[in-house]
ModelCIF file with pLDDT and N, C-alpha, C, O atoms, coordinates in Angstrom:
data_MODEL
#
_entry.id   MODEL 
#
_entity.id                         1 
_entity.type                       polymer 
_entity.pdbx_number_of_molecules   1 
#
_entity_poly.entity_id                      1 
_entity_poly.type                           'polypeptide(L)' 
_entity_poly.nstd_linkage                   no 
_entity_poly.nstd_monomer                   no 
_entity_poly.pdbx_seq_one_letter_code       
;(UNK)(UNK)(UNK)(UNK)(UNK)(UNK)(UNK)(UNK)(UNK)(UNK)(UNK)(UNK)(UNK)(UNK)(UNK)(UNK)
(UNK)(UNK)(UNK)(UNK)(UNK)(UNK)(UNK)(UNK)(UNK)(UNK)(UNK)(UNK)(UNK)(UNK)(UNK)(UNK)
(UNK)(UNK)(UNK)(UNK)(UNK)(UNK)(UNK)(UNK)(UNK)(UNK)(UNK)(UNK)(UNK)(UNK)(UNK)(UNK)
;
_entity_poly.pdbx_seq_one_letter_code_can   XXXXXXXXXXXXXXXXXXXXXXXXXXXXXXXXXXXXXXXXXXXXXXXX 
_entity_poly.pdbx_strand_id                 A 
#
loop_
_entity_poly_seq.entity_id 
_entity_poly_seq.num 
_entity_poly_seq.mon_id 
_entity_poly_seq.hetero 
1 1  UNK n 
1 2  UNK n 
1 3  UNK n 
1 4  UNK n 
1 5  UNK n 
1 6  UNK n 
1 7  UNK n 
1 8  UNK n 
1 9  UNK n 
1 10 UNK n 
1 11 UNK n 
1 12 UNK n 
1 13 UNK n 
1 14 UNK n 
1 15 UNK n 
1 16 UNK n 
1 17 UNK n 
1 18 UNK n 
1 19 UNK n 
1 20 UNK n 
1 21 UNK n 
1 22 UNK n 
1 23 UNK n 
1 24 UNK n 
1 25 UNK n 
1 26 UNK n 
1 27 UNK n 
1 28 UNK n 
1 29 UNK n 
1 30 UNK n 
1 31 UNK n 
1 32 UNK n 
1 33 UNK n 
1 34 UNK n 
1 35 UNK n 
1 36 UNK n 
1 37 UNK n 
1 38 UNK n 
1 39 UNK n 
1 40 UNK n 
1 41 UNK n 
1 42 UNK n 
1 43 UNK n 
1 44 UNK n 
1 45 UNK n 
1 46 UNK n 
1 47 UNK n 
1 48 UNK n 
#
_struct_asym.id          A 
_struct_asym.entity_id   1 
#
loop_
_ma_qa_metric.id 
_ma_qa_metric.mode 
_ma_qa_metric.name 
_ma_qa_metric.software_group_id 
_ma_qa_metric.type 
1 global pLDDT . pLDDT 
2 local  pLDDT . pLDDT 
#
_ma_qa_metric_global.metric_id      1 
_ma_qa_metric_global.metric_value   90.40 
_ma_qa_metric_global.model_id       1 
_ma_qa_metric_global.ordinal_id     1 
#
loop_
_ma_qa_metric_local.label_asym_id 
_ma_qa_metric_local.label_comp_id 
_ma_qa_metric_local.label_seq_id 
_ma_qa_metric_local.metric_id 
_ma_qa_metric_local.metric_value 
_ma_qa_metric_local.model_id 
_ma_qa_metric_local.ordinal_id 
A UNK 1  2 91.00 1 1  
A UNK 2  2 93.00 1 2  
A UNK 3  2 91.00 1 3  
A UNK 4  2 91.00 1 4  
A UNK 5  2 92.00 1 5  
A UNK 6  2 90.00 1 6  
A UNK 7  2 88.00 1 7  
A UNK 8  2 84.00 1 8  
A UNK 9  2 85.00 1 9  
A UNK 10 2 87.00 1 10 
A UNK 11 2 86.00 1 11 
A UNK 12 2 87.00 1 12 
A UNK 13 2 87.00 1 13 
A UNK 14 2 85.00 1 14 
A UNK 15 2 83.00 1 15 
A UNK 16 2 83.00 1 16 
A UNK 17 2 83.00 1 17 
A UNK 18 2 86.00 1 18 
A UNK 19 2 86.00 1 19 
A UNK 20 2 88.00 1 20 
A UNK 21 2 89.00 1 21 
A UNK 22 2 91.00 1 22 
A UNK 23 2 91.00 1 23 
A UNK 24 2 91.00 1 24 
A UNK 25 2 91.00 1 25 
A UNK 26 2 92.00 1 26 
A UNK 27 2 93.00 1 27 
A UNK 28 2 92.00 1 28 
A UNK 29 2 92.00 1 29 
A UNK 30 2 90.00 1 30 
A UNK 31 2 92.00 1 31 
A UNK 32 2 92.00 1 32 
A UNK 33 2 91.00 1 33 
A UNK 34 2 92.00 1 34 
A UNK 35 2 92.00 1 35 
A UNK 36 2 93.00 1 36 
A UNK 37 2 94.00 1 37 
A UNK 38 2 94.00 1 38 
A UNK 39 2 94.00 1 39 
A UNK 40 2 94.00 1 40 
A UNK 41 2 95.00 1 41 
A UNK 42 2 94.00 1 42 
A UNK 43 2 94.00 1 43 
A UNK 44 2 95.00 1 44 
A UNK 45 2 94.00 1 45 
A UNK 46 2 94.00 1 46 
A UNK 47 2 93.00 1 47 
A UNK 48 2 94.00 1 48 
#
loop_
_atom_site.group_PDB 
_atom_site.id 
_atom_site.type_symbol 
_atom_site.label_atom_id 
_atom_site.label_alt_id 
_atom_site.label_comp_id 
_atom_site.label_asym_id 
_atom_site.label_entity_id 
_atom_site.label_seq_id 
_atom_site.pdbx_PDB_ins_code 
_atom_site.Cartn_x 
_atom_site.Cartn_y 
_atom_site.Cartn_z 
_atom_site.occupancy 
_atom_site.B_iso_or_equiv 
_atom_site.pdbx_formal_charge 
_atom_site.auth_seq_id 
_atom_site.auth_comp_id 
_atom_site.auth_asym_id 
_atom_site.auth_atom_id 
_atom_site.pdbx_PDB_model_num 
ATOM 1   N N  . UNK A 1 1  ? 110.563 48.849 64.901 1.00 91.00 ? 1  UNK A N  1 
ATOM 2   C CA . UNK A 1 1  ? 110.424 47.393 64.944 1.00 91.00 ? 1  UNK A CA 1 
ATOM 3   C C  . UNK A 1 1  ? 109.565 46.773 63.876 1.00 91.00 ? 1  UNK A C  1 
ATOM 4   O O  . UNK A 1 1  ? 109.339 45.564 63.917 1.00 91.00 ? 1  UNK A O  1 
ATOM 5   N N  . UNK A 1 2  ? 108.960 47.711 62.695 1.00 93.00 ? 2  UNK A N  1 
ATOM 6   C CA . UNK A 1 2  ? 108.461 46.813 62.239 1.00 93.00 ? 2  UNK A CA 1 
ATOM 7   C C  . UNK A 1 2  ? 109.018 47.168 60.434 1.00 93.00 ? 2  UNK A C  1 
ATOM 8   O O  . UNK A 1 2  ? 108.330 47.941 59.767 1.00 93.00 ? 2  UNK A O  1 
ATOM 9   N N  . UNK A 1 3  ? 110.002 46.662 59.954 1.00 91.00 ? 3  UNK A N  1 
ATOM 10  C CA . UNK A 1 3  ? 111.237 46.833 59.395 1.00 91.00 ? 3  UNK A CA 1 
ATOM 11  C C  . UNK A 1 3  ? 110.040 46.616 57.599 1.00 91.00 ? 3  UNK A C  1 
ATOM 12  O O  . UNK A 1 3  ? 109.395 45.742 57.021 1.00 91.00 ? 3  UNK A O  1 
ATOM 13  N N  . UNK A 1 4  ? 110.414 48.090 57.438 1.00 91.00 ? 4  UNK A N  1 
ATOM 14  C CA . UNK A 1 4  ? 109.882 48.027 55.251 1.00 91.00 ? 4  UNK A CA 1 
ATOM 15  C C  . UNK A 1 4  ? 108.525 48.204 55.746 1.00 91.00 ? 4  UNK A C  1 
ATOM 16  O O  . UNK A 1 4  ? 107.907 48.884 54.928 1.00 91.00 ? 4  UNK A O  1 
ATOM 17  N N  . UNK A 1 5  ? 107.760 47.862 56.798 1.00 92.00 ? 5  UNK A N  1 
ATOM 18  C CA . UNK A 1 5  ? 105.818 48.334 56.974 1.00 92.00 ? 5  UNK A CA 1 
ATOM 19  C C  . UNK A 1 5  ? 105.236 49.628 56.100 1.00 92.00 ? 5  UNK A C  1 
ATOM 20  O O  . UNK A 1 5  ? 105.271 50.668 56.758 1.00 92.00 ? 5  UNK A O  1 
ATOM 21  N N  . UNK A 1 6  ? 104.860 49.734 55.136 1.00 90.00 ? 6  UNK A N  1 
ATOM 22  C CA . UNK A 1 6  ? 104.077 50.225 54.516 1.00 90.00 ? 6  UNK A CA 1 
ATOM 23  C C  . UNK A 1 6  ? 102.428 50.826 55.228 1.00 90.00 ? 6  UNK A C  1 
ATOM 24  O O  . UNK A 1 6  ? 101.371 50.196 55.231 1.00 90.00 ? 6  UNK A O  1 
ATOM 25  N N  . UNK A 1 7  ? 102.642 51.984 55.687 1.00 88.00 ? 7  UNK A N  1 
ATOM 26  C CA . UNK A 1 7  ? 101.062 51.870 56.581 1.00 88.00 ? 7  UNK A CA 1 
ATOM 27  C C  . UNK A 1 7  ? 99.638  52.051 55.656 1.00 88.00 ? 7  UNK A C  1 
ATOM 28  O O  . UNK A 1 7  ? 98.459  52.104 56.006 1.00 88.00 ? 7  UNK A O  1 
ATOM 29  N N  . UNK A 1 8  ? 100.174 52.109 54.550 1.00 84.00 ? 8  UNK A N  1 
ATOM 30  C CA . UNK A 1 8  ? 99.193  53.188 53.526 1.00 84.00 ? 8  UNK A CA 1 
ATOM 31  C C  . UNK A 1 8  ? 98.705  51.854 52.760 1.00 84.00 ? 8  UNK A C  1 
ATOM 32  O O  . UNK A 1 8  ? 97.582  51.745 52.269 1.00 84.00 ? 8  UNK A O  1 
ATOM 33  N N  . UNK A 1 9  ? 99.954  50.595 52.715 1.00 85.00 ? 9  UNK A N  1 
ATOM 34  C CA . UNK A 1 9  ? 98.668  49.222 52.478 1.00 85.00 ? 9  UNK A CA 1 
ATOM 35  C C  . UNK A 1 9  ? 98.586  48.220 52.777 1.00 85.00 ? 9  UNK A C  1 
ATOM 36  O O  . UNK A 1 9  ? 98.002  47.247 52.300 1.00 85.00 ? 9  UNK A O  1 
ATOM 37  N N  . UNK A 1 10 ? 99.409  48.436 53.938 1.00 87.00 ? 10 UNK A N  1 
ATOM 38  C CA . UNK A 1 10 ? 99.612  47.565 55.232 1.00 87.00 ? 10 UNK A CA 1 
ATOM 39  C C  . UNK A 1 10 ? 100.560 46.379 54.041 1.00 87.00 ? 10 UNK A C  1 
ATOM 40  O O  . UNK A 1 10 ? 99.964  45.510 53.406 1.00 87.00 ? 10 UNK A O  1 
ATOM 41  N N  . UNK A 1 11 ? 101.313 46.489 53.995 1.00 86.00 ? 11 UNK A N  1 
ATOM 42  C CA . UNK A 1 11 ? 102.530 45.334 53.394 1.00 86.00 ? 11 UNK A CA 1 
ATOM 43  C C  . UNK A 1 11 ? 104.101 45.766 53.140 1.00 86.00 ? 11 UNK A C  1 
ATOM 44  O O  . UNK A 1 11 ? 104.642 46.851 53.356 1.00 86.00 ? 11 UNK A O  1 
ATOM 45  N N  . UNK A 1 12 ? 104.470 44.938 52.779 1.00 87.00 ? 12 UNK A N  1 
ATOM 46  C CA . UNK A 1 12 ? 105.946 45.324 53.021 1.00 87.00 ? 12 UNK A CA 1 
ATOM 47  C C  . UNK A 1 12 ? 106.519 46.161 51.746 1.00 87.00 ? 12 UNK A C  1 
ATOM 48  O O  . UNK A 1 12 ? 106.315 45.722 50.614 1.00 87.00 ? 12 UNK A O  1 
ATOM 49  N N  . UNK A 1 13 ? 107.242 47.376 51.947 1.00 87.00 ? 13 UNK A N  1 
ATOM 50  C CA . UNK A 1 13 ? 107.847 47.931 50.681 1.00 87.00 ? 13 UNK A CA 1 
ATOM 51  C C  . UNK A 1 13 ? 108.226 47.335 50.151 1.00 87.00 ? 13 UNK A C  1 
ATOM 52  O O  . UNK A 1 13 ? 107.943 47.330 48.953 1.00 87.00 ? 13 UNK A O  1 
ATOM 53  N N  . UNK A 1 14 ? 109.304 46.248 50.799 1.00 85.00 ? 14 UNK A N  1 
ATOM 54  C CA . UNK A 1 14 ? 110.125 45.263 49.851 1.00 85.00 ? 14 UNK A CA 1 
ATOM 55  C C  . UNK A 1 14 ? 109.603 45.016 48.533 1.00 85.00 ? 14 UNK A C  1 
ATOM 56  O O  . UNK A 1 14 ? 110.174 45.265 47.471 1.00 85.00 ? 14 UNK A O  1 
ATOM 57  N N  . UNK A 1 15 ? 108.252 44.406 48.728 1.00 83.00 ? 15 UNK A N  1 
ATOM 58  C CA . UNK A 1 15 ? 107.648 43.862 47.349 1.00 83.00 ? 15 UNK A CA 1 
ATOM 59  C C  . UNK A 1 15 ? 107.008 44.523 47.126 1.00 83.00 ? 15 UNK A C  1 
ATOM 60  O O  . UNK A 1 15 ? 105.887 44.032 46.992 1.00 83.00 ? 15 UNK A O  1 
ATOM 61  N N  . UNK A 1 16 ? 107.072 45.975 46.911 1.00 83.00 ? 16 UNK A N  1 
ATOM 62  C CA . UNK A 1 16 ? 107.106 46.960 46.138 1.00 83.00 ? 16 UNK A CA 1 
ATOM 63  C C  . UNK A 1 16 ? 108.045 47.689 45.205 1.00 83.00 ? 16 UNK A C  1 
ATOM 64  O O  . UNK A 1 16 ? 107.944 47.868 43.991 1.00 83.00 ? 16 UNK A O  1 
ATOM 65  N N  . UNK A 1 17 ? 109.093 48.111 46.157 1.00 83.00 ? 17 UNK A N  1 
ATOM 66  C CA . UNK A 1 17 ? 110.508 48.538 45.654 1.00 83.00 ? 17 UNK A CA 1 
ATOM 67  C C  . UNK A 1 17 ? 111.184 48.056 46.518 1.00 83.00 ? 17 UNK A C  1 
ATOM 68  O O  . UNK A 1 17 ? 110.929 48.162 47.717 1.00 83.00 ? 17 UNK A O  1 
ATOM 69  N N  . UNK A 1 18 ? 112.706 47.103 45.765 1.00 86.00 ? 18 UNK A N  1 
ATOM 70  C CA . UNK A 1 18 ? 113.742 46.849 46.959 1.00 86.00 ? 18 UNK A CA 1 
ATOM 71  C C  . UNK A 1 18 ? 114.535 47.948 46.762 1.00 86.00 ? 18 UNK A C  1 
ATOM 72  O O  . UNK A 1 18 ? 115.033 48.266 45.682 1.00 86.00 ? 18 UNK A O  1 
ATOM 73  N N  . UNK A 1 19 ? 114.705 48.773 48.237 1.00 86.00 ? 19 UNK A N  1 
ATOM 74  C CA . UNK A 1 19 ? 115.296 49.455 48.586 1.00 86.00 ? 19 UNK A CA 1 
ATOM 75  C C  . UNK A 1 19 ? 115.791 49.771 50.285 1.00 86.00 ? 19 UNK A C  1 
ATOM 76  O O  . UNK A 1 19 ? 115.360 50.541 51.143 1.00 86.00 ? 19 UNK A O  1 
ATOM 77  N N  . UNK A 1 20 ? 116.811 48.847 50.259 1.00 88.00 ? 20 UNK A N  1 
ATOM 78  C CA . UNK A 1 20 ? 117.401 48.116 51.268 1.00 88.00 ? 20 UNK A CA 1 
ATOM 79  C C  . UNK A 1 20 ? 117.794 49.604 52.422 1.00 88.00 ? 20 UNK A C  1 
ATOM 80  O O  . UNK A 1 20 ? 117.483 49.720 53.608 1.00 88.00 ? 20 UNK A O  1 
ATOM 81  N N  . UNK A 1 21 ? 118.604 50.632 51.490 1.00 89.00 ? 21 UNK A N  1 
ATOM 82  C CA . UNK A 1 21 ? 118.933 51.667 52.164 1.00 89.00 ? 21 UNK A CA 1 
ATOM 83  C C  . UNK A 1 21 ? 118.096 52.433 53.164 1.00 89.00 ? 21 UNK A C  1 
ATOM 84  O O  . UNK A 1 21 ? 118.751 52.894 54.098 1.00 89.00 ? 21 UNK A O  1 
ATOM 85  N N  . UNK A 1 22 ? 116.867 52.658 53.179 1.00 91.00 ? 22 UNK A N  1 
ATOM 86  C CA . UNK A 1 22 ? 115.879 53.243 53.735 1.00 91.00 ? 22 UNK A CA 1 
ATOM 87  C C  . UNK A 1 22 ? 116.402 52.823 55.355 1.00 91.00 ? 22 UNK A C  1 
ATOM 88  O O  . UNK A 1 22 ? 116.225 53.571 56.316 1.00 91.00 ? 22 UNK A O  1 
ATOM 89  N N  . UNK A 1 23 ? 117.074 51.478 55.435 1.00 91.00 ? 23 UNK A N  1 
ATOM 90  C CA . UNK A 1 23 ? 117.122 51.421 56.503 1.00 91.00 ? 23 UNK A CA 1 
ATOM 91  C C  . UNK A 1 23 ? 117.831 51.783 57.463 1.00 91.00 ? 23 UNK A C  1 
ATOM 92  O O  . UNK A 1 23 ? 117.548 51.615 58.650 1.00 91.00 ? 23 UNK A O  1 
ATOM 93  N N  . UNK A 1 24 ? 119.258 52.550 56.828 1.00 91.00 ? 24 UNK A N  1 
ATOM 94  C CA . UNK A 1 24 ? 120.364 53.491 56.728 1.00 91.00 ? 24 UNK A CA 1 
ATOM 95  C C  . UNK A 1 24 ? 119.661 54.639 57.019 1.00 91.00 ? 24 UNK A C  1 
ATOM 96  O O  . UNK A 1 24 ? 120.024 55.298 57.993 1.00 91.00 ? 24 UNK A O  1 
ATOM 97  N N  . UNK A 1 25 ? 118.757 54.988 56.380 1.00 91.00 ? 25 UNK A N  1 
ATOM 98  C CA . UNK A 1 25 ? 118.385 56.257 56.857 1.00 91.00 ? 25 UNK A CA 1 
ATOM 99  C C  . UNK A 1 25 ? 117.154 56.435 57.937 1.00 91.00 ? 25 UNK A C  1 
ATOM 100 O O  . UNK A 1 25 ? 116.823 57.528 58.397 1.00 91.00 ? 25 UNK A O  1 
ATOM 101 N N  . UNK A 1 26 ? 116.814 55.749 58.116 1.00 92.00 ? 26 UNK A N  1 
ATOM 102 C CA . UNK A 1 26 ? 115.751 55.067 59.222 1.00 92.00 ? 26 UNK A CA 1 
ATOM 103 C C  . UNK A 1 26 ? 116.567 55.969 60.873 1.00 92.00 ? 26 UNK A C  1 
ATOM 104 O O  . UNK A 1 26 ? 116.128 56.727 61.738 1.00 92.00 ? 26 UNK A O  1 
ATOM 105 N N  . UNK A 1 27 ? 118.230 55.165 60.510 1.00 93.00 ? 27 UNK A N  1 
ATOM 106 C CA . UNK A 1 27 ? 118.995 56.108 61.737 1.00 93.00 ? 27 UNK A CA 1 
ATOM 107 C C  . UNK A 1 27 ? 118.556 57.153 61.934 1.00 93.00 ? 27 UNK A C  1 
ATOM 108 O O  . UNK A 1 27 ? 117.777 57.253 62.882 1.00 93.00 ? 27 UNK A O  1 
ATOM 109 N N  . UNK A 1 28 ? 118.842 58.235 61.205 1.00 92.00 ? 28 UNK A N  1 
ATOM 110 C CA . UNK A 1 28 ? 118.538 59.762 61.538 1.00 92.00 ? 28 UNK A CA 1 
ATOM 111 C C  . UNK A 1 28 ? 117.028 59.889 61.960 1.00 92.00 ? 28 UNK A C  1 
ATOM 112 O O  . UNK A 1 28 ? 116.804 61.039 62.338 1.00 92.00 ? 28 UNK A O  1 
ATOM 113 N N  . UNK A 1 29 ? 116.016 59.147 62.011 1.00 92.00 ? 29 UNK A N  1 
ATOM 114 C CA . UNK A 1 29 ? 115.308 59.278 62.315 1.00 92.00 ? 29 UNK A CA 1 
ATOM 115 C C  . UNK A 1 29 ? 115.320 59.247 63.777 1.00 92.00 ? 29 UNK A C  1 
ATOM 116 O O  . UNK A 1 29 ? 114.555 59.982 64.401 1.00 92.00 ? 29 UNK A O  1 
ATOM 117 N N  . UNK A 1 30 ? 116.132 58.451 64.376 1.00 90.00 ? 30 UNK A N  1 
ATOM 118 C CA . UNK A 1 30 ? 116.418 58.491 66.158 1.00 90.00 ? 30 UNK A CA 1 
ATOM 119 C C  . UNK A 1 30 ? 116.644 60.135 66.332 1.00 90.00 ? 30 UNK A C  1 
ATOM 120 O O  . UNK A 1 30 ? 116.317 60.611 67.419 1.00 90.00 ? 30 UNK A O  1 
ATOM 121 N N  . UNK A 1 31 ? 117.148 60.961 65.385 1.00 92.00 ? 31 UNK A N  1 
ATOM 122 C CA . UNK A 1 31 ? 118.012 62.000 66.072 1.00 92.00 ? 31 UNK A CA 1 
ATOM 123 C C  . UNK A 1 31 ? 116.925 63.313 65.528 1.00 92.00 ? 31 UNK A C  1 
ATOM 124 O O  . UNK A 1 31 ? 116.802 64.430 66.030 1.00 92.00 ? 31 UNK A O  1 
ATOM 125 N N  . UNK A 1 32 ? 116.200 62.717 64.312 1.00 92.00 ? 32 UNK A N  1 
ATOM 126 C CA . UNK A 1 32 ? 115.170 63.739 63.921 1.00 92.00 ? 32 UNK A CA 1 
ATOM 127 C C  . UNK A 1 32 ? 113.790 63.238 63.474 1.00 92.00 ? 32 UNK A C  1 
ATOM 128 O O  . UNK A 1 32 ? 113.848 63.096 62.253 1.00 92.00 ? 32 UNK A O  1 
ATOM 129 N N  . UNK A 1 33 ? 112.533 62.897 63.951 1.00 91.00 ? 33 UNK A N  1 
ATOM 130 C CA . UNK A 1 33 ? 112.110 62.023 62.904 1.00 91.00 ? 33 UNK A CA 1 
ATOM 131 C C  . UNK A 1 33 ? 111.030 63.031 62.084 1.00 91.00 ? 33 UNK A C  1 
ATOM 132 O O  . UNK A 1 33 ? 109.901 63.105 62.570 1.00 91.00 ? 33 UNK A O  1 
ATOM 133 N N  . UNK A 1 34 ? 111.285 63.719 61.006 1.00 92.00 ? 34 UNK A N  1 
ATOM 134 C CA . UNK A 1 34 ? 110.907 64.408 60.546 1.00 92.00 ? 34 UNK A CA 1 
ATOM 135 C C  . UNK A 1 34 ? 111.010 63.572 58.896 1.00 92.00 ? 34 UNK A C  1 
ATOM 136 O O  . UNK A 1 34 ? 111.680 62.554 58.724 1.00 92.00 ? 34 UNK A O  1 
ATOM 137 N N  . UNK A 1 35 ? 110.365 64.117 58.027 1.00 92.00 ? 35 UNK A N  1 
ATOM 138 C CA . UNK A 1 35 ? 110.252 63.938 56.575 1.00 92.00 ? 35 UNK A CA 1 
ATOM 139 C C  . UNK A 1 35 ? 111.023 64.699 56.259 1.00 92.00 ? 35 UNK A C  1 
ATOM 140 O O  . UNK A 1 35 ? 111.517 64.553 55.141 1.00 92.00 ? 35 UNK A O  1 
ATOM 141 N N  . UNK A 1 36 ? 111.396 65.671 56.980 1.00 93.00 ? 36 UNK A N  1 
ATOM 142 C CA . UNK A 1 36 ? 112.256 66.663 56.154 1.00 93.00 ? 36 UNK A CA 1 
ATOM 143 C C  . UNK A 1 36 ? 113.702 65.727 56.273 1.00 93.00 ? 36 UNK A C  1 
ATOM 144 O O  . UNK A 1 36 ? 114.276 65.394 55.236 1.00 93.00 ? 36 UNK A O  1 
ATOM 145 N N  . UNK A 1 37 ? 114.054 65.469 57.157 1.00 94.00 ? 37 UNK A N  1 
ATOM 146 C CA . UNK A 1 37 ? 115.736 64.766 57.311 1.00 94.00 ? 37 UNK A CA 1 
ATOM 147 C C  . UNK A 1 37 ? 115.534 63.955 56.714 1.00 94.00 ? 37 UNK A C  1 
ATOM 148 O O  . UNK A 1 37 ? 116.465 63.164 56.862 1.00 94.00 ? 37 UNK A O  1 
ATOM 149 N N  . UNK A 1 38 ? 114.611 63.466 55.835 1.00 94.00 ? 38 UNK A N  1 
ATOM 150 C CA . UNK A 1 38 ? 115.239 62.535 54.465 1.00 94.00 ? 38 UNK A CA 1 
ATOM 151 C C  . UNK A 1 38 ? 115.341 63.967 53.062 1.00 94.00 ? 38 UNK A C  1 
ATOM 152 O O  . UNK A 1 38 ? 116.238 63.900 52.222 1.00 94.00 ? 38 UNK A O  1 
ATOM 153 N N  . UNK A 1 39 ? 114.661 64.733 53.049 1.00 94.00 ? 39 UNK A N  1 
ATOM 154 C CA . UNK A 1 39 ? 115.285 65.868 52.452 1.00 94.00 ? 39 UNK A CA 1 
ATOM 155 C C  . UNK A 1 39 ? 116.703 66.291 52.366 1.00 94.00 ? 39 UNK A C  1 
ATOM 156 O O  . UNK A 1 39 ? 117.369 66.552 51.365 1.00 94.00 ? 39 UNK A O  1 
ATOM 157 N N  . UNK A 1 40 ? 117.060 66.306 53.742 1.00 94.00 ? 40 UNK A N  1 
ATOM 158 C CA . UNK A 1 40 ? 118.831 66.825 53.957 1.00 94.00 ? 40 UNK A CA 1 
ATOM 159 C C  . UNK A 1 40 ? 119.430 65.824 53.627 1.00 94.00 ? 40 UNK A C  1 
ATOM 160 O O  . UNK A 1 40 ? 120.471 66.185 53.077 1.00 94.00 ? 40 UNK A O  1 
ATOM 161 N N  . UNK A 1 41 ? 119.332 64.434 53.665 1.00 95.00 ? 41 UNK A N  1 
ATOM 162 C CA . UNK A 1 41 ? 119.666 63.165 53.590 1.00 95.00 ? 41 UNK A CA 1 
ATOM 163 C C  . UNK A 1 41 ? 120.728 63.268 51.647 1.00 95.00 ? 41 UNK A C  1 
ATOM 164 O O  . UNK A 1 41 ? 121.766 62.939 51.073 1.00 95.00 ? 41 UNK A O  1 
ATOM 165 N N  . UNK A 1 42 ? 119.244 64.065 51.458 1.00 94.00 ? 42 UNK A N  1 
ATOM 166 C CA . UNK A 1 42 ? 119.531 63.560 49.737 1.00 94.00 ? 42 UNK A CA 1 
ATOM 167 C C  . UNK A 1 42 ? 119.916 64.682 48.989 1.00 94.00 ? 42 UNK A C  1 
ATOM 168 O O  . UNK A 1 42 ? 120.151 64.657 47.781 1.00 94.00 ? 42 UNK A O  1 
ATOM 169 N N  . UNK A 1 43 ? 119.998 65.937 49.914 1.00 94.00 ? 43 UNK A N  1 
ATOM 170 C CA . UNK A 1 43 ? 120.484 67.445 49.669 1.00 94.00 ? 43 UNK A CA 1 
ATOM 171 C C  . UNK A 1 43 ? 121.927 67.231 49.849 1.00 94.00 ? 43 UNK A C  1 
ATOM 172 O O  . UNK A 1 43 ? 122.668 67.689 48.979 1.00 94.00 ? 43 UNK A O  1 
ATOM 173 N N  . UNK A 1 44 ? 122.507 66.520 50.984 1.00 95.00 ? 44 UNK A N  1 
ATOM 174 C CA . UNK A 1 44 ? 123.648 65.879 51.454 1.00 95.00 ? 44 UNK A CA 1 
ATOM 175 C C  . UNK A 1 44 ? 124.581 64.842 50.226 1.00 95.00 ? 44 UNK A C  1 
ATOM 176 O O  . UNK A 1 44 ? 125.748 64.810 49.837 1.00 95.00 ? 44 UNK A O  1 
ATOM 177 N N  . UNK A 1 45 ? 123.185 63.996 49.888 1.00 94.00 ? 45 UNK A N  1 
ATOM 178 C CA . UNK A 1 45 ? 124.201 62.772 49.054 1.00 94.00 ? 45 UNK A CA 1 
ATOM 179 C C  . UNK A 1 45 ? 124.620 63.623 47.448 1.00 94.00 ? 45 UNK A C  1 
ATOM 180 O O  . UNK A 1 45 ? 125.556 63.406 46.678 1.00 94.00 ? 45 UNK A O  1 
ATOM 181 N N  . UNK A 1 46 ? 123.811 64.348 47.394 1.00 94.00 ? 46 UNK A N  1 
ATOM 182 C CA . UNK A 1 46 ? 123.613 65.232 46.057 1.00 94.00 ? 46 UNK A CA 1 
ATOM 183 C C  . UNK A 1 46 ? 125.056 66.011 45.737 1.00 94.00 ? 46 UNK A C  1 
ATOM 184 O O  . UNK A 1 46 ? 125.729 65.845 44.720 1.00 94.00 ? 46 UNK A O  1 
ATOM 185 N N  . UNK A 1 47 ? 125.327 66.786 46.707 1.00 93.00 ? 47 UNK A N  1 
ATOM 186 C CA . UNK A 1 47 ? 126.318 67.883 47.084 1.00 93.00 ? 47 UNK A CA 1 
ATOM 187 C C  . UNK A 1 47 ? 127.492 66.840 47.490 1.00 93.00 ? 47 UNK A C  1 
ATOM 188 O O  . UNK A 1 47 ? 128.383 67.670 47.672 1.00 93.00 ? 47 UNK A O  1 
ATOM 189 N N  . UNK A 1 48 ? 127.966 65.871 47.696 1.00 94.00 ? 48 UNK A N  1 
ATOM 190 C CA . UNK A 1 48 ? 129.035 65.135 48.494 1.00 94.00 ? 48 UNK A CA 1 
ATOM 191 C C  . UNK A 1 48 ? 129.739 64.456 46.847 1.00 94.00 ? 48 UNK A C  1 
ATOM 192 O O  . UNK A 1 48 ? 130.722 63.715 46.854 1.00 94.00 ? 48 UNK A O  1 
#
């Protein structure tokens, strides 16, 4: 619920980097929420 939150400086990624997708992958986080499943994420987009 709290959509782009940055905890490290308390502000929004957005206006840091727009990178809209994160939130696409935000999903798999319901099913894994690990750092690593953005690893497979991009091991996945790499190989496809």
């Amino acid at each position: 619920g709290r959509p782009f939150f940055d905890s490290l400086t308390g502000t929004s990624f957005l206006g840091d980097h727009f990178e809209p997708v994160l939130a696409l992958c935000a999903l798999v986080f319901k099913l894994w929420p690990s750092p690593a499943a953005l690893l497979l994420i991009q091991s996945l987009a790499l190989a496809s």
